[in-house]
Protein backbone atom coordinates (compact mmCIF):
# COMPACT_ATOMS: atom_id res chain seq x y z
CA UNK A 1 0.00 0.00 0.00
CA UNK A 2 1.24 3.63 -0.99
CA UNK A 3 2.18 5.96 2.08
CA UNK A 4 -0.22 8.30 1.40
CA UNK A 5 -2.99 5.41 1.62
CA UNK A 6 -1.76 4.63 5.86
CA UNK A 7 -2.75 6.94 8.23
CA UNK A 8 0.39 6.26 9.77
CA UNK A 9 2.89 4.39 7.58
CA UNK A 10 6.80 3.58 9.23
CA UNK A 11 9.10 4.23 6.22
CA UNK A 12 11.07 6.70 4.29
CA UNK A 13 8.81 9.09 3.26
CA UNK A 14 8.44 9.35 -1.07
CA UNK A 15 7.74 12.83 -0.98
CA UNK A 16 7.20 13.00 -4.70
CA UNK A 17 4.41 10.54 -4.54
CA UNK A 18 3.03 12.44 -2.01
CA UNK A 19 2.64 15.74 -3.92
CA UNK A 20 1.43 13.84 -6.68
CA UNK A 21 -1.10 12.89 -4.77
CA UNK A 22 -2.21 16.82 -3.51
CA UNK A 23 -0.43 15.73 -0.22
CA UNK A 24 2.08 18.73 1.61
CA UNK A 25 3.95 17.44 3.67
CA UNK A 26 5.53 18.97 6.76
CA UNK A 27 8.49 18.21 9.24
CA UNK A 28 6.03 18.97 12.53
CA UNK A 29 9.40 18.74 14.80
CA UNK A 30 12.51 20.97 13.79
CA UNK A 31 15.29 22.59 16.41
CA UNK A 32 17.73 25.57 14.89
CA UNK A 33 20.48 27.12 16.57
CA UNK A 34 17.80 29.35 18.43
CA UNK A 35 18.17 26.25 20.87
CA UNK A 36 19.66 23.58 20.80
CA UNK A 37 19.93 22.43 16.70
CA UNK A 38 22.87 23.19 14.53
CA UNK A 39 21.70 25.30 11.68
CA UNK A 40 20.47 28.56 10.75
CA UNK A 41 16.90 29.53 10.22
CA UNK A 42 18.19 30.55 6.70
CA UNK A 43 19.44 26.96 5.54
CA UNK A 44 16.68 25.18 7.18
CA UNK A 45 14.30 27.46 4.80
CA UNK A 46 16.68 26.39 1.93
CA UNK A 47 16.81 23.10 2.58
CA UNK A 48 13.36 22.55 3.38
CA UNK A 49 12.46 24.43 -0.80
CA UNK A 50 14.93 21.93 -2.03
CA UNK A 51 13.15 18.56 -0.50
CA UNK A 52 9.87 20.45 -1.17
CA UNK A 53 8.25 19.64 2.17
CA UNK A 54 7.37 22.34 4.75
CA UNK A 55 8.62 23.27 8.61
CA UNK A 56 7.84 23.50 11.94
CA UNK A 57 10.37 25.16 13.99
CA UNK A 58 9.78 23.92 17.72
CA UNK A 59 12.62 25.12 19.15
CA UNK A 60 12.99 24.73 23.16
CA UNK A 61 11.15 27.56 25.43
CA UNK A 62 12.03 29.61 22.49
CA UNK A 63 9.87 31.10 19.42
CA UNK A 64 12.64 33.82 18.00
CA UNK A 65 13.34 31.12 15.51
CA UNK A 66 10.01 29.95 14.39
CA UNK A 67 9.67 33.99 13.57
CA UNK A 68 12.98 34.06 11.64
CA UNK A 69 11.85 31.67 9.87
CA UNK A 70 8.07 32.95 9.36
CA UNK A 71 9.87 36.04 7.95
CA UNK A 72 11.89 34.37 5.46
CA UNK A 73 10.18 34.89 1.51
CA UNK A 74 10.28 31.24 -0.12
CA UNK A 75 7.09 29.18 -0.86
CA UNK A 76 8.03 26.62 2.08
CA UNK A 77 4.77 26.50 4.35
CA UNK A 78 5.89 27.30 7.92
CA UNK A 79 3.76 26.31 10.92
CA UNK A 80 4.35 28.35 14.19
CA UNK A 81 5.52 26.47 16.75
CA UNK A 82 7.27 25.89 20.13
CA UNK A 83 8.52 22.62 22.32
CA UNK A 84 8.44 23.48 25.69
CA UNK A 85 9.81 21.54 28.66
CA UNK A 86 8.05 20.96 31.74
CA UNK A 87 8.46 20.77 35.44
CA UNK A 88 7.45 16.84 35.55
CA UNK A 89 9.26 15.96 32.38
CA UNK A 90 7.41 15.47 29.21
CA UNK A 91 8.43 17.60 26.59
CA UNK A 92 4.56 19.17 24.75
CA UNK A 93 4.45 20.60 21.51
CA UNK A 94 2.02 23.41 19.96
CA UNK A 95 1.05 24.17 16.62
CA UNK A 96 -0.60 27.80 16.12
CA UNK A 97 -2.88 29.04 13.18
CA UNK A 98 -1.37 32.55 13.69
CA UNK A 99 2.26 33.97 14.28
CA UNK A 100 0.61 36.41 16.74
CA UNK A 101 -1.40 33.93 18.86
CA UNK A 102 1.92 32.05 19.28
CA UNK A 103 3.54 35.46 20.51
CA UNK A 104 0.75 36.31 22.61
CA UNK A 105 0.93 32.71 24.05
CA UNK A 106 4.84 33.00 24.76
CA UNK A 107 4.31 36.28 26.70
CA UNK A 108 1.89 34.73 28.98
CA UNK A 109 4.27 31.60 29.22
CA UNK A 110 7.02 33.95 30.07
CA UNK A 111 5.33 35.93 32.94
CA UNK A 112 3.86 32.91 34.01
CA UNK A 113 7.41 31.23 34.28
CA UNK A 114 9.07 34.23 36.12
CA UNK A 115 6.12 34.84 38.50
CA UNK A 116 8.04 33.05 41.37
CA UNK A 117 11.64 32.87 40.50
CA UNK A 118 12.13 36.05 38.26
CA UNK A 119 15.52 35.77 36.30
CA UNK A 120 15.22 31.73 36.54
CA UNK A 121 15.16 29.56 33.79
CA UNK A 122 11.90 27.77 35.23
CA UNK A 123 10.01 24.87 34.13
CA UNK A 124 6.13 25.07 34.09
CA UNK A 125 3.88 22.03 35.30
CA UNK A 126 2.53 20.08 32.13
CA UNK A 127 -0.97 21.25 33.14
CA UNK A 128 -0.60 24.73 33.56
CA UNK A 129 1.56 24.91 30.42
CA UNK A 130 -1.56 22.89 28.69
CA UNK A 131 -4.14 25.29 30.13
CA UNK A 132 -2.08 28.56 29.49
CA UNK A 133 -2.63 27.86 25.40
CA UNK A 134 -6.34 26.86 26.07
CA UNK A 135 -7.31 30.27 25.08
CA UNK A 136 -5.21 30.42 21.69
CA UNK A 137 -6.05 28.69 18.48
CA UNK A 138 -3.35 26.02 18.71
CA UNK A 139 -2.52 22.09 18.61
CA UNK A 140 -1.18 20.75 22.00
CA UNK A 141 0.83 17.55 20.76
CA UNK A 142 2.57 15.40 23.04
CA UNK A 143 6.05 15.37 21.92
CA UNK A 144 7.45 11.58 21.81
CA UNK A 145 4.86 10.70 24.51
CA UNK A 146 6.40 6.94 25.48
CA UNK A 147 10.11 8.78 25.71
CA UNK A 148 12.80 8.68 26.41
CA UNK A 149 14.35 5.74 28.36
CA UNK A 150 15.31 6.24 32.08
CA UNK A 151 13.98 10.11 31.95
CA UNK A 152 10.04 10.98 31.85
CA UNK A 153 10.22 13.07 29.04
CA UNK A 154 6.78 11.60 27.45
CA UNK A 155 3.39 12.36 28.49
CA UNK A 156 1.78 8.98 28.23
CA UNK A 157 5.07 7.48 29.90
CA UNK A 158 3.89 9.60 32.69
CA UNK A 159 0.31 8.56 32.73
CA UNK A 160 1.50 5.01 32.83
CA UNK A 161 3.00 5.64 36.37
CA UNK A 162 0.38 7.59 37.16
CA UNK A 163 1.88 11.07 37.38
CA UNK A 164 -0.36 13.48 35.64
CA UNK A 165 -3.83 12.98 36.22
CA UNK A 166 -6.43 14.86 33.94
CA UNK A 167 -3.71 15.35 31.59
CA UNK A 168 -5.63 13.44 28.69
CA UNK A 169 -8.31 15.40 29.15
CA UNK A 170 -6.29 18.31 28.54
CA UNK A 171 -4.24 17.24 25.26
CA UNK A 172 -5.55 17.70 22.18
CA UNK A 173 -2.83 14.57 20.56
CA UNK A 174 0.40 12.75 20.27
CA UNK A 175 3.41 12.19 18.25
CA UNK A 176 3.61 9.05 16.78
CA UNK A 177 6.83 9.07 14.98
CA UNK A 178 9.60 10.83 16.03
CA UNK A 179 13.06 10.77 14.32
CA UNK A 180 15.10 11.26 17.65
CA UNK A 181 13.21 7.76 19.27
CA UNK A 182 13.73 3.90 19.04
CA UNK A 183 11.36 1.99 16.72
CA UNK A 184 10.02 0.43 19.78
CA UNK A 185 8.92 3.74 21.59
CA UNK A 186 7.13 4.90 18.19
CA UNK A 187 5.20 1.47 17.58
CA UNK A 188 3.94 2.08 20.78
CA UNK A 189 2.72 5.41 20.18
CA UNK A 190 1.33 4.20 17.08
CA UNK A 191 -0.53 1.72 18.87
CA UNK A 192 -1.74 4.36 20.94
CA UNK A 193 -3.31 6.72 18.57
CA UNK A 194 -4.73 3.59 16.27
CA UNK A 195 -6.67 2.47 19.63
CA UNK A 196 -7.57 6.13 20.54
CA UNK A 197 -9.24 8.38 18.42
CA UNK A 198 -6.93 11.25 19.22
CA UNK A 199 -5.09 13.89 16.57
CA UNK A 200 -1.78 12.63 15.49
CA UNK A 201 1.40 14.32 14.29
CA UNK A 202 5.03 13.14 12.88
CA UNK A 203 8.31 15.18 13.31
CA UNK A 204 12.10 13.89 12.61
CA UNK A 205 13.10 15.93 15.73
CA UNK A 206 16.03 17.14 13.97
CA UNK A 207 18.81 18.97 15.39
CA UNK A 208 21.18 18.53 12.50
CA UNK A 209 20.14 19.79 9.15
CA UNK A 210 20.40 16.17 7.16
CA UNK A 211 17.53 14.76 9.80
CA UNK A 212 15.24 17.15 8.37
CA UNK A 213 12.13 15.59 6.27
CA UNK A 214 12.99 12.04 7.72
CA UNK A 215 9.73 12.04 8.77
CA UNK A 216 6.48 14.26 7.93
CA UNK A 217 3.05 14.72 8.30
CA UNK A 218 0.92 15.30 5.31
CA UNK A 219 -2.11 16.72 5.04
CA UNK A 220 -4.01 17.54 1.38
CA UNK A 221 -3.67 21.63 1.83
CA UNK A 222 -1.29 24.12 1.63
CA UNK A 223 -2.58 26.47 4.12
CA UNK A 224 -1.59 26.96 7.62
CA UNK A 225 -5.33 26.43 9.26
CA UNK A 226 -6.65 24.07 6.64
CA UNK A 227 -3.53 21.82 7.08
CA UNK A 228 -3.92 22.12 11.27
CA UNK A 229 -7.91 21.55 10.51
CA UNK A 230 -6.45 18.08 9.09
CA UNK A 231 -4.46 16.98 12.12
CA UNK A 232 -7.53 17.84 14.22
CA UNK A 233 -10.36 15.54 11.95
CA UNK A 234 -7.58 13.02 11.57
CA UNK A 235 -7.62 13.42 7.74
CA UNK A 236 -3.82 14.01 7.60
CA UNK A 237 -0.89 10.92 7.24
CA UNK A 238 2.58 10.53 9.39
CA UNK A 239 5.01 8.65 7.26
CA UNK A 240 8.96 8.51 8.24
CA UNK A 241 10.83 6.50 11.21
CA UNK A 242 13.88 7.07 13.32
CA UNK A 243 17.22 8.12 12.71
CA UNK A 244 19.98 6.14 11.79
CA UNK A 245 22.79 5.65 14.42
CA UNK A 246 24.89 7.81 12.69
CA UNK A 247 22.25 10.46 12.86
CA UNK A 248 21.87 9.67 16.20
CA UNK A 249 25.46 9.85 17.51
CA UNK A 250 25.76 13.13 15.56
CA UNK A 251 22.70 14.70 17.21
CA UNK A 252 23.96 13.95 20.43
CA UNK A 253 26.71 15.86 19.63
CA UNK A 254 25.46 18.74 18.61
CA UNK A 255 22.36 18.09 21.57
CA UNK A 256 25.74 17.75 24.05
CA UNK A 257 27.72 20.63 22.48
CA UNK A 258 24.66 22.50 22.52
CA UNK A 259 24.09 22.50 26.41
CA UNK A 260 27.43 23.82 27.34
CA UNK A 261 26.28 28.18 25.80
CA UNK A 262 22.60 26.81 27.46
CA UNK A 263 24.70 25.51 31.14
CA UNK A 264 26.40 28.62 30.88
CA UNK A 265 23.66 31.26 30.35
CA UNK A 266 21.04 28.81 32.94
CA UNK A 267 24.30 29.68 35.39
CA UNK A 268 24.52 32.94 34.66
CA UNK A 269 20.72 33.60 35.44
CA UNK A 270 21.14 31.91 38.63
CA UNK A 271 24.51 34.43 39.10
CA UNK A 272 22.40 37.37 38.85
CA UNK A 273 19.38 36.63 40.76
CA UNK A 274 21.75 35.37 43.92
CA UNK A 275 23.68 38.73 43.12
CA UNK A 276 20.33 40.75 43.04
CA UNK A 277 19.16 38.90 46.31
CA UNK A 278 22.76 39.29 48.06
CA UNK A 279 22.92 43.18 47.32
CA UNK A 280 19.36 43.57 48.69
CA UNK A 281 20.85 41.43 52.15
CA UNK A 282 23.82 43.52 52.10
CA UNK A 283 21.87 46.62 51.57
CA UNK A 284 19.53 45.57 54.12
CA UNK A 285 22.36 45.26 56.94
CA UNK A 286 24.06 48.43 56.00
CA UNK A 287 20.67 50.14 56.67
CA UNK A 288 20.43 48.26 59.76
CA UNK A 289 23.60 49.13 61.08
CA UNK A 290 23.44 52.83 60.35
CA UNK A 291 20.09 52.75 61.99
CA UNK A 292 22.01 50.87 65.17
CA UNK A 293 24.47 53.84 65.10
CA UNK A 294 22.30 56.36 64.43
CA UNK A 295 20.26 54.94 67.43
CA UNK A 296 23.22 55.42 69.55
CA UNK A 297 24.62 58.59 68.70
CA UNK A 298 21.14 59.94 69.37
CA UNK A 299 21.41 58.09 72.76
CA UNK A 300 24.72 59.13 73.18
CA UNK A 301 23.72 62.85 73.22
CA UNK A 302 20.50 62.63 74.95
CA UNK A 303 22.98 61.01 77.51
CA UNK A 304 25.21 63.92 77.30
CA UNK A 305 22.52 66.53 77.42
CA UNK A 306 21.44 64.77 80.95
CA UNK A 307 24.87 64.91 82.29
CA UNK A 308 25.42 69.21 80.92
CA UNK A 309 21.73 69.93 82.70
């Protein structure tokens, strides 16, 4: 049977027989060096007209990139998107129908995020990320929900040990096939979404610029909110599959090398909040112990005063 034909079909996508058959197709899950991936917003858009599929950039707690790339002129359709990370673990993704309901989204997230630690690099709960895009036209896609191994960072591995309660409720879908898991971890998610009639995207999860397109989600349209209208009537296809080793080992790499600017500037944050909160403390005692003197002085010459009279 032809990809295009599956709902979900684990292969190397044909992207020509895919057009032919009035099929875009779209890389849902794309990092560029606006987090943690290796390229530029620039080649990804190049790239991306070259294999004649379409983007999503979902780079970490970050949207600068998806707008760099939203800016760029070429005919490559470009879904706004984010991957945040949460306090629990799971890593969600979200899919807007507008650049400017995915910036008015991020400014919420933001405040939200620096209402009790402002400065900190601070994860959100999965629910209160979920329920802060409620109000915005948007997908809310568990990213690689049964991943990864020894770390929560899928949704439904978390419902398994029972972490997140209500959180099923709240999700609007999952990723079946990402590029960055084991075929294992996507069969299961697979599994998942052909015994649950939830929305269902694909995304290689690239962080080098050669992963890019190994796996896509097609939908018959070639506009932003007809294509997301797809994903949510389950009228769209995921074709693609994970990674090759090499792949792998070189996204770790750049995932690894990646950290170390991220370490540094998490660091950093920390630096200047515990400097902000040491000057106040510091402040604080110098006021205290010119009030102390000040208190004695003034006793010292009432004192005096007693003694002249």
């Amino acid at each position: 049977m032809s990809d295009h034909k599956k709902p979900i079909h684990y292969g190397v996508p044909d992207i020509t027989s895919l057009h032919k058959a009035g099929f875009q197709s779209v890389d849902m899950h794309v990092h560029t060096n606006h987090s943690d991936g290796f390229f530029t917003t620039r080649s990804l858009v190049k790239f991306a007209s070259k294999r004649n599929i379409g983007v999503a950039v979902t780079d970490h707690n970050q949207i600068s990139g998806s707008l760099q790339v939203l800016s760029e002129k070429s005919d490559v359709l470009i879904i706004p998107g984010i991957e945040l990370e949460t306090m629990e673990g799971p890593h969600l993704l979200f899919y807007f129908y507008t650049s400017g309901d995915m910036e008015d989204f991020f400014k919420v997230f933001l405040r939200e995020r620096n209402k009790t630690t402002p400065g900190l690099l601070r994860n959100l709960p999965v629910l209160e990320c979920l329920n802060l895009a409620e109000p915005f036209d948007c997908i809310r896609i568990a990213a690689h929900p049964f991943g990864y191994f020894g770390i929560n960072r899928g949704v439904l591995k978390c419902v398994e040990k029972q972490m997140l309660p209500g959180v099923l409720e709240t999700i609007d879908g999952i990723e079946v096939i990402c590029g960055g898991m084991m075929k294992n971890l996507n069969e299961r998610a697979i599994l998942y979404a052909k015994e649950h009639p939830v929305p269902f995207t694909g995304g290689s999860d690239a962080h080098i610029l050669a992963d890019v397109g190994n796996v896509v989600t097609a939908v018959r349209s070639e506009r932003v909110e007809d294509f997301l209208n797809g994903i949510k009537k389950r009228q769209n296809r995921v074709i693609g599959k994970s990674g090759g080793y090499i792949h792998k080992g070189a996204t770790a790499g750049v995932i690894a090398w990646s950290f170390v600017p991220y370490s540094v500037s998490k660091l950093g944050a920390h630096y200047c909040v515990q400097k902000k909160k040491t000057s106040r403390l510091v402040r604080s005692y110098r006021n205290y112990i010119r009030f102390i003197r000040k208190n004695e002085e003034l006793k010292d010459k009432s004192e005096e005063g007693r003694e002249e009279s």
